[in-house]
C-alpha atoms as a PDB file:
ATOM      1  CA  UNK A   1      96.105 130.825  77.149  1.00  0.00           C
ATOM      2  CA  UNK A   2      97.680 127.312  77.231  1.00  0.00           C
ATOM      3  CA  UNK A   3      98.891 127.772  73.630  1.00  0.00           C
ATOM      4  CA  UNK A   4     100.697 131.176  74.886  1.00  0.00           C
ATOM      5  CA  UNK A   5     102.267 129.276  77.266  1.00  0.00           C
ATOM      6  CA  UNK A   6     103.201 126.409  75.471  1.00  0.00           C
ATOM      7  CA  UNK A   7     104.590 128.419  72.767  1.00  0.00           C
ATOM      8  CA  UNK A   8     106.672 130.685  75.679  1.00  0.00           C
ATOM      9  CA  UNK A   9     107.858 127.588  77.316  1.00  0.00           C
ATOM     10  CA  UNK A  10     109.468 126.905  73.511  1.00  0.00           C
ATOM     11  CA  UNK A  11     110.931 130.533  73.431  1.00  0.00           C
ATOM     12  CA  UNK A  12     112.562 130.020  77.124  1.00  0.00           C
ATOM     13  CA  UNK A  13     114.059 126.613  75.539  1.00  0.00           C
ATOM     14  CA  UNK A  14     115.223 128.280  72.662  1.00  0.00           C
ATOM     15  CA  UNK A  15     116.839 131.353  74.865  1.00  0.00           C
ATOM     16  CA  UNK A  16     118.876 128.852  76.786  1.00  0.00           C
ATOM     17  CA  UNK A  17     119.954 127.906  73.308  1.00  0.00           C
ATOM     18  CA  UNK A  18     120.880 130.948  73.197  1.00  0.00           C
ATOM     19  CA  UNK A  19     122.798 131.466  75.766  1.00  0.00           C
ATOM     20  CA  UNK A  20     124.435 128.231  75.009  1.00  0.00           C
ATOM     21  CA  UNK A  21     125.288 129.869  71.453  1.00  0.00           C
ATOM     22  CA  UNK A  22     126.373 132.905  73.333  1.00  0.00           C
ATOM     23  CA  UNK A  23     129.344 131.273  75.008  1.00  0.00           C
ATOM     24  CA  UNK A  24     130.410 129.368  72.092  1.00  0.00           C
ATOM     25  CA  UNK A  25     130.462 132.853  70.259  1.00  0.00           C
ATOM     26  CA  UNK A  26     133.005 134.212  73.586  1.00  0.00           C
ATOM     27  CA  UNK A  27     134.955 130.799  72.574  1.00  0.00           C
ATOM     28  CA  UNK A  28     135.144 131.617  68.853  1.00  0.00           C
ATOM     29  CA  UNK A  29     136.145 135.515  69.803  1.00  0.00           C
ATOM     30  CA  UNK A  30     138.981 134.474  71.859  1.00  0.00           C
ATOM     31  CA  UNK A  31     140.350 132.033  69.111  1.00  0.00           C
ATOM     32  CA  UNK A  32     139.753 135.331  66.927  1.00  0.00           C
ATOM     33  CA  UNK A  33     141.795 137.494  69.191  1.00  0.00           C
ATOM     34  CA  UNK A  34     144.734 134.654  69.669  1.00  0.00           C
ATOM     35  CA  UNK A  35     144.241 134.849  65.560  1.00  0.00           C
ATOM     36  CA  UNK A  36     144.928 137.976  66.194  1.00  0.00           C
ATOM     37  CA  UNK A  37     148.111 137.928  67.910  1.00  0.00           C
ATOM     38  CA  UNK A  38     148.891 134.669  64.954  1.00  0.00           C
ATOM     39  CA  UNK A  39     148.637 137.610  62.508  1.00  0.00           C
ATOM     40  CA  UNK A  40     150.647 139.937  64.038  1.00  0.00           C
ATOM     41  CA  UNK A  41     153.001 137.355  64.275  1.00  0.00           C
ATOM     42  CA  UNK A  42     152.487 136.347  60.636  1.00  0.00           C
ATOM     43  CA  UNK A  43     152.695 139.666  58.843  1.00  0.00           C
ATOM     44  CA  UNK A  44     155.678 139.168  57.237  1.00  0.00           C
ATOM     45  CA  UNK A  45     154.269 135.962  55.310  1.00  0.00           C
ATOM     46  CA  UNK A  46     151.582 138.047  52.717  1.00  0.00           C
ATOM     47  CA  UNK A  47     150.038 134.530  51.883  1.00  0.00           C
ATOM     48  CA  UNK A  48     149.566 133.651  55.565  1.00  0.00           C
ATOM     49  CA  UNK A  49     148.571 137.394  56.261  1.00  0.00           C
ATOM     50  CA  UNK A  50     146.097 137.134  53.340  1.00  0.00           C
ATOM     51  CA  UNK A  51     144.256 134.327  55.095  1.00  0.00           C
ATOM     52  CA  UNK A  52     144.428 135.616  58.216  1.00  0.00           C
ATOM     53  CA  UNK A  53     142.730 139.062  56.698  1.00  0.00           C
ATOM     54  CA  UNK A  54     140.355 136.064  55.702  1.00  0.00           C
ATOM     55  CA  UNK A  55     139.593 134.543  58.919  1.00  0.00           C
ATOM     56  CA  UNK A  56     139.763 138.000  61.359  1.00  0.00           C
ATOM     57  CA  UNK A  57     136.669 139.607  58.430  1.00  0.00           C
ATOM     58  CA  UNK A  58     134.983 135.508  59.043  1.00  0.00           C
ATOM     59  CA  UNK A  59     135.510 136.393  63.147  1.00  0.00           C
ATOM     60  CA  UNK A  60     134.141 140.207  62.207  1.00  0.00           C
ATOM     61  CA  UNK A  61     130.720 138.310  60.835  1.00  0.00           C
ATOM     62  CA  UNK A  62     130.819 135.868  64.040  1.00  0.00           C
ATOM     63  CA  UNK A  63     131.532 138.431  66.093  1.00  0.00           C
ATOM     64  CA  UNK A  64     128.456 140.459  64.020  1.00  0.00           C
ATOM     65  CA  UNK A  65     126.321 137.170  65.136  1.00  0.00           C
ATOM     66  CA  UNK A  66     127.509 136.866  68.219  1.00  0.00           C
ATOM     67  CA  UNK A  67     126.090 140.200  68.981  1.00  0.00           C
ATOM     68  CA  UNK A  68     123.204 139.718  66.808  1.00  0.00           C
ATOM     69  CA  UNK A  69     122.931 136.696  69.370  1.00  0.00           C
ATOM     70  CA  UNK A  70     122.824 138.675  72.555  1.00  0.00           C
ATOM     71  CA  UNK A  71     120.537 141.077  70.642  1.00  0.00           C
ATOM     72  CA  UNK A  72     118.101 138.231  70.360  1.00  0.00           C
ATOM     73  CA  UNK A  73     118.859 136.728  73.575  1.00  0.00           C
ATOM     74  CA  UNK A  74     117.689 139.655  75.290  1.00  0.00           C
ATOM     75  CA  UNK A  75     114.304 139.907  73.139  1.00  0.00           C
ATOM     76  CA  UNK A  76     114.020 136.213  74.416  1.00  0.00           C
ATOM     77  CA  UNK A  77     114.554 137.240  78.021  1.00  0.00           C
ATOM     78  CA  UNK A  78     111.643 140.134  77.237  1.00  0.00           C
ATOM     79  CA  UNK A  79     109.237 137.559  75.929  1.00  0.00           C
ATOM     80  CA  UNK A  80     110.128 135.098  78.994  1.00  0.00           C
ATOM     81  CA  UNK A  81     108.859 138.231  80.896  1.00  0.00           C
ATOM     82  CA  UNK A  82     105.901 138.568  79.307  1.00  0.00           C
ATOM     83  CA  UNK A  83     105.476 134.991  79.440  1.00  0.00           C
ATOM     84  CA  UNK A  84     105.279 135.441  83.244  1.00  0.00           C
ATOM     85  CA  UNK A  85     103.757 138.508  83.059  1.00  0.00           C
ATOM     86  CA  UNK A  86     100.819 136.502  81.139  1.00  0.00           C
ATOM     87  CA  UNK A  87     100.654 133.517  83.347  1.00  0.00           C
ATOM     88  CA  UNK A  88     100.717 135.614  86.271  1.00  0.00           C
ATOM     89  CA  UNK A  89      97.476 137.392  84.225  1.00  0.00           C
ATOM     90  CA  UNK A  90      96.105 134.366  83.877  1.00  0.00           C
ATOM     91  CA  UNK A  91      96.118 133.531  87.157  1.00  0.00           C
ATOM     92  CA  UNK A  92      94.341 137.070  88.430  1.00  0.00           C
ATOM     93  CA  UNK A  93      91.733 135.923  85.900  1.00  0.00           C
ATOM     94  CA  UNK A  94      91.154 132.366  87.314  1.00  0.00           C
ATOM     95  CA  UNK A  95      90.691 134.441  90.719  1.00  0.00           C
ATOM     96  CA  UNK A  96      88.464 137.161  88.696  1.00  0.00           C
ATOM     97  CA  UNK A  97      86.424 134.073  87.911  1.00  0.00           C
ATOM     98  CA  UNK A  98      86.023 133.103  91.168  1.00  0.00           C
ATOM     99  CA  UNK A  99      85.243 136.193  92.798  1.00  0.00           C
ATOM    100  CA  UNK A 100      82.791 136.642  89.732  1.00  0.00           C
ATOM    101  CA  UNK A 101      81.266 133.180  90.263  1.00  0.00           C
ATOM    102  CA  UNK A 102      80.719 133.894  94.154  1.00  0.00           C
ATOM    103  CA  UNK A 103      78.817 137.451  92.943  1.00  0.00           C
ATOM    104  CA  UNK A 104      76.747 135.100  91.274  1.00  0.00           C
ATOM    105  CA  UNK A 105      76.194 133.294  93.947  1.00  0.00           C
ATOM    106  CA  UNK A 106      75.898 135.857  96.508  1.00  0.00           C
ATOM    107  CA  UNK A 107      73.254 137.746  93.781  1.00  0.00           C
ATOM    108  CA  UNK A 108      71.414 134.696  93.576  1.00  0.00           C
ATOM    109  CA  UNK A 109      71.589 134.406  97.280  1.00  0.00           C
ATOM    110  CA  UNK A 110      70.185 137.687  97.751  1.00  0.00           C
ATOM    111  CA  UNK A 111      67.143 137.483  94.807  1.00  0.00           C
ATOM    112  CA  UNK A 112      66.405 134.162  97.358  1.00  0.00           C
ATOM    113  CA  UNK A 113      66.255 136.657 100.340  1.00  0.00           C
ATOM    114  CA  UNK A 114      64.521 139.216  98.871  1.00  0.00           C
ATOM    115  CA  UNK A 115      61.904 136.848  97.297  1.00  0.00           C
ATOM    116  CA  UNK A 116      61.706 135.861 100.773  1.00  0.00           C
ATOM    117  CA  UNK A 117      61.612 139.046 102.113  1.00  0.00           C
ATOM    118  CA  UNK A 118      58.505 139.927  99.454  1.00  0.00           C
ATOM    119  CA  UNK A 119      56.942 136.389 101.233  1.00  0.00           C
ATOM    120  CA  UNK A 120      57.349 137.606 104.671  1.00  0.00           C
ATOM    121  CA  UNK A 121      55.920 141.011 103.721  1.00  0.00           C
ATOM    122  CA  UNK A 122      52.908 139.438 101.647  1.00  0.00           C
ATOM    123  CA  UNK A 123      52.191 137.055 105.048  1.00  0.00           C
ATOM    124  CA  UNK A 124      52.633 140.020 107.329  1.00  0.00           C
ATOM    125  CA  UNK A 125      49.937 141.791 104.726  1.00  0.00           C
ATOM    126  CA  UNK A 126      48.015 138.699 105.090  1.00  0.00           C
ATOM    127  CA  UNK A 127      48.140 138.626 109.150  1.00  0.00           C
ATOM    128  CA  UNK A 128      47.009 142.236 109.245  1.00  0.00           C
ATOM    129  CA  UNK A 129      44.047 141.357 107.058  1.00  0.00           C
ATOM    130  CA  UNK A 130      43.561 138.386 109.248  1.00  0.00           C
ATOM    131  CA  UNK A 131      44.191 140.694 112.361  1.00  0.00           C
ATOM    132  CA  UNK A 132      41.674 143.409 110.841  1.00  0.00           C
ATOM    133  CA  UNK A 133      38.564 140.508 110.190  1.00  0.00           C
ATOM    134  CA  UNK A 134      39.229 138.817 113.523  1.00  0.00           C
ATOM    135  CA  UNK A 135      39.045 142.894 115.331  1.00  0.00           C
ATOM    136  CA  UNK A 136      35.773 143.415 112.824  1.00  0.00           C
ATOM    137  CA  UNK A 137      34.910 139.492 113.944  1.00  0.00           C
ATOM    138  CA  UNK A 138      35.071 140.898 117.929  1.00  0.00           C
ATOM    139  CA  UNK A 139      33.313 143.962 116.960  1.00  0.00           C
ATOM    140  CA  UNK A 140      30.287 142.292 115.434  1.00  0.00           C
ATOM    141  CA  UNK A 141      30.284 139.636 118.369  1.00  0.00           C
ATOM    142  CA  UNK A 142      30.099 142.578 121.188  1.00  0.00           C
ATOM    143  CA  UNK A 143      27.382 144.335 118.695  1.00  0.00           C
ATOM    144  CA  UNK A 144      25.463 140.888 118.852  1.00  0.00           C
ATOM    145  CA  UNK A 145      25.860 140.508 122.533  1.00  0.00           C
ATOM    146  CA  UNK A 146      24.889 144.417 122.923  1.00  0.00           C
ATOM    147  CA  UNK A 147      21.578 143.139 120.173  1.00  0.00           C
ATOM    148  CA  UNK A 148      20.963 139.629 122.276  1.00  0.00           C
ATOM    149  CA  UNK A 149      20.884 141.975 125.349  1.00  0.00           C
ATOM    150  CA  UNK A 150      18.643 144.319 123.834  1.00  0.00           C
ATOM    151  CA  UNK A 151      16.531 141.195 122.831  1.00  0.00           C
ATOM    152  CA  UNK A 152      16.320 139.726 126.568  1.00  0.00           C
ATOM    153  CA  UNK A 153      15.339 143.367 127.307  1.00  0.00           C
ATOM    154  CA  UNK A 154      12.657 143.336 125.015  1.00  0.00           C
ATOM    155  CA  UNK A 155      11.823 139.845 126.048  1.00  0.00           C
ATOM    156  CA  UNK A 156      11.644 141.218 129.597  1.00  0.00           C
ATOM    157  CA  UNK A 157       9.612 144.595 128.752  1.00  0.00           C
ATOM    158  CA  UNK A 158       7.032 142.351 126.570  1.00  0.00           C
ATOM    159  CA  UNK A 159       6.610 140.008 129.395  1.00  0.00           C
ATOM    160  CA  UNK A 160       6.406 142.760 131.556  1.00  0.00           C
ATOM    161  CA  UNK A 161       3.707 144.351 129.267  1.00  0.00           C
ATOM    162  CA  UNK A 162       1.877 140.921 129.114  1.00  0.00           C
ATOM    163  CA  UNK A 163       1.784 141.174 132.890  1.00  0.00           C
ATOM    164  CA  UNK A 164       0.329 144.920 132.568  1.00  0.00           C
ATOM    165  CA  UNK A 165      -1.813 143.911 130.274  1.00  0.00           C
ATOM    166  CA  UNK A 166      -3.243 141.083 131.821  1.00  0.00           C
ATOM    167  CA  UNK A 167      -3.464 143.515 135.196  1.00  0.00           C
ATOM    168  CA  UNK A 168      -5.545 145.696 132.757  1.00  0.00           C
ATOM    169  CA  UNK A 169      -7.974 142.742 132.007  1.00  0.00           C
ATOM    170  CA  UNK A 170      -8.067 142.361 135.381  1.00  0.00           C
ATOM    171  CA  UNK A 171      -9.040 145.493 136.373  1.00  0.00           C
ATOM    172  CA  UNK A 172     -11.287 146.057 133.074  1.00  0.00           C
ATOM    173  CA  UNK A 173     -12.813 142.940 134.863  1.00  0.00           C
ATOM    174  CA  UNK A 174     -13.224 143.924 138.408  1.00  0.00           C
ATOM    175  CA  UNK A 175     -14.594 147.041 137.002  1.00  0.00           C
ATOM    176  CA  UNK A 176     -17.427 145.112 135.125  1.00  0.00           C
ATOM    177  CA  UNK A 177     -17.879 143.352 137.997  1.00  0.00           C
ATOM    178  CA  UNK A 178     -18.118 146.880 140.191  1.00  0.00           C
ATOM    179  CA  UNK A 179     -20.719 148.131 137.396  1.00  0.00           C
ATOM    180  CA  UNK A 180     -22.649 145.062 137.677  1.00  0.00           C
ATOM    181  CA  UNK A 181     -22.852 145.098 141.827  1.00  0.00           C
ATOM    182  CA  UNK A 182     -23.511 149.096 141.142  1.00  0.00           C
ATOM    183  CA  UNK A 183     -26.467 148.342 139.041  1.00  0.00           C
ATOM    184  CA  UNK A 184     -27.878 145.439 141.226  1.00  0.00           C
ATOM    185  CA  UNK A 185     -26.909 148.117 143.962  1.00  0.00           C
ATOM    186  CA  UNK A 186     -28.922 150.759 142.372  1.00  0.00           C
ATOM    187  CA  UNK A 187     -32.145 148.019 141.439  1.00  0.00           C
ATOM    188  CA  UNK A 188     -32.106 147.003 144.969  1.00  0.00           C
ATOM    189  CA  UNK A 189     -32.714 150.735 145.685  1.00  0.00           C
ATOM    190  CA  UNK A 190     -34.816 151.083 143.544  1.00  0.00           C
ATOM    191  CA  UNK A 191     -36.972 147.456 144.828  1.00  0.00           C
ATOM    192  CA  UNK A 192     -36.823 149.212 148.243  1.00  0.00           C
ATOM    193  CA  UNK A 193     -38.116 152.268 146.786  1.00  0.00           C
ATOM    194  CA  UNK A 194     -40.487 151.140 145.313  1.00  0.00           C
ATOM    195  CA  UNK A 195     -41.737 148.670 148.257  1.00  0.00           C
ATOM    196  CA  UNK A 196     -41.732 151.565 150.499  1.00  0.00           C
ATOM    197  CA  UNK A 197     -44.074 153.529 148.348  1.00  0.00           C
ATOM    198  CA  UNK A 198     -46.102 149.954 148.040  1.00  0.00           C
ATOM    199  CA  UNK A 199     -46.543 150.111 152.195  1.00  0.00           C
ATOM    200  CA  UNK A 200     -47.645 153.697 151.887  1.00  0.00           C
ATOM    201  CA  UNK A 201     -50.068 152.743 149.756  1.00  0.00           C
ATOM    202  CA  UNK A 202     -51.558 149.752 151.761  1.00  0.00           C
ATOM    203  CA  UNK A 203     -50.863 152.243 155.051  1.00  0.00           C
ATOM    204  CA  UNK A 204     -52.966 154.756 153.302  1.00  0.00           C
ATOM    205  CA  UNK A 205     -55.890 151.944 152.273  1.00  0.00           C
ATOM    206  CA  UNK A 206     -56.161 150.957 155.088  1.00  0.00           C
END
């Protein structure tokens, strides 16, 4: 691109040139047309005429060029608009560029969010884990409160039972004890019996 526009900066030079060459051509047609009127005046001399036929077919050819000139000096003015037609190009791509360099960034800005994004999502996955062990955490501490309750209770209903048990001994006891005054009871009946028929006996001796 800096070539293009070096090389139209050259054509713009050379179309001033141009026009400079285009005004010196006006010059030389209006010394052809006072040649002209030189002629006219000059008919009657053939040699004169002869070399004024000369220089009016030289003007034809300059005038030929001078055309030739414009011809070329327009084609210049078309390529000094294309020349601004291309740096004007050239400067919608530089800001093509940029706007293409802040997609980048803005795409790069948003892989950073979404990787982000994928973070905050894998932490919130995390959390509800967490969340979900510390409910199943408070679950199994209420179940082992509910079990060390249940274990007090069983503490209490074997110490209870202990006490039953020992009132059983107790009573297994004072009923030994009963059976053993019962059958003193009963020998003591049977002593007195037993005497009694004795006296009888000495009553009836006698």
């Amino acid at each position: 691109m800096m070539y293009l526009y070096r090389l139209l900066e050259i054509i713009c030079l050379m179309r001033y040139l141009m026009v400079y060459l285009y005004r010196l051509m006006e010059i030389i047609c209006l010394m052809r047309y006072l040649i002209m009127y030189l002629y006219r005046l000059l008919e009657s001399i053939c040699l004169m005429r002869y070399l004024m036929m000369y220089l009016y077919r030289s003007l034809e050819i300059i005038c030929l060029m001078r055309d030739l000139m414009v011809y070329l000096y327009r084609r210049l003015e078309i390529i000094c608009l294309m020349r601004d037609l291309m740096v004007y190009l050239y400067r919608r791509l530089e800001i093509i560029c940029l706007m293409r360099d802040l997609m980048v960034y803005l795409y790069r800005s948003l892989e950073i969010i979404c990787l982000m994004r994928d973070l905050m999502v894998y932490l919130y996955r995390r959390l509800e884990i967490i969340c979900l062990m510390r409910d199943l955490m408070v679950y199994l501490y209420r179940l082992l409160e509910i079990i060390c309750l249940i274990r007090y209770l069983m503490m209490y209903l074997y110490r209870s039972l202990e006490i039953i048990c020992l009132m059983r001994d107790l009573m297994v006891y004072r009923y030994r004890r009963l059976e053993i005054i019962c059958l003193m009871r009963d020998l003591m009946v049977y002593l007195y019996r037993l005497l009694e028929m004795i006296c009888l006996i000495r009553y009836l001796m006698m």
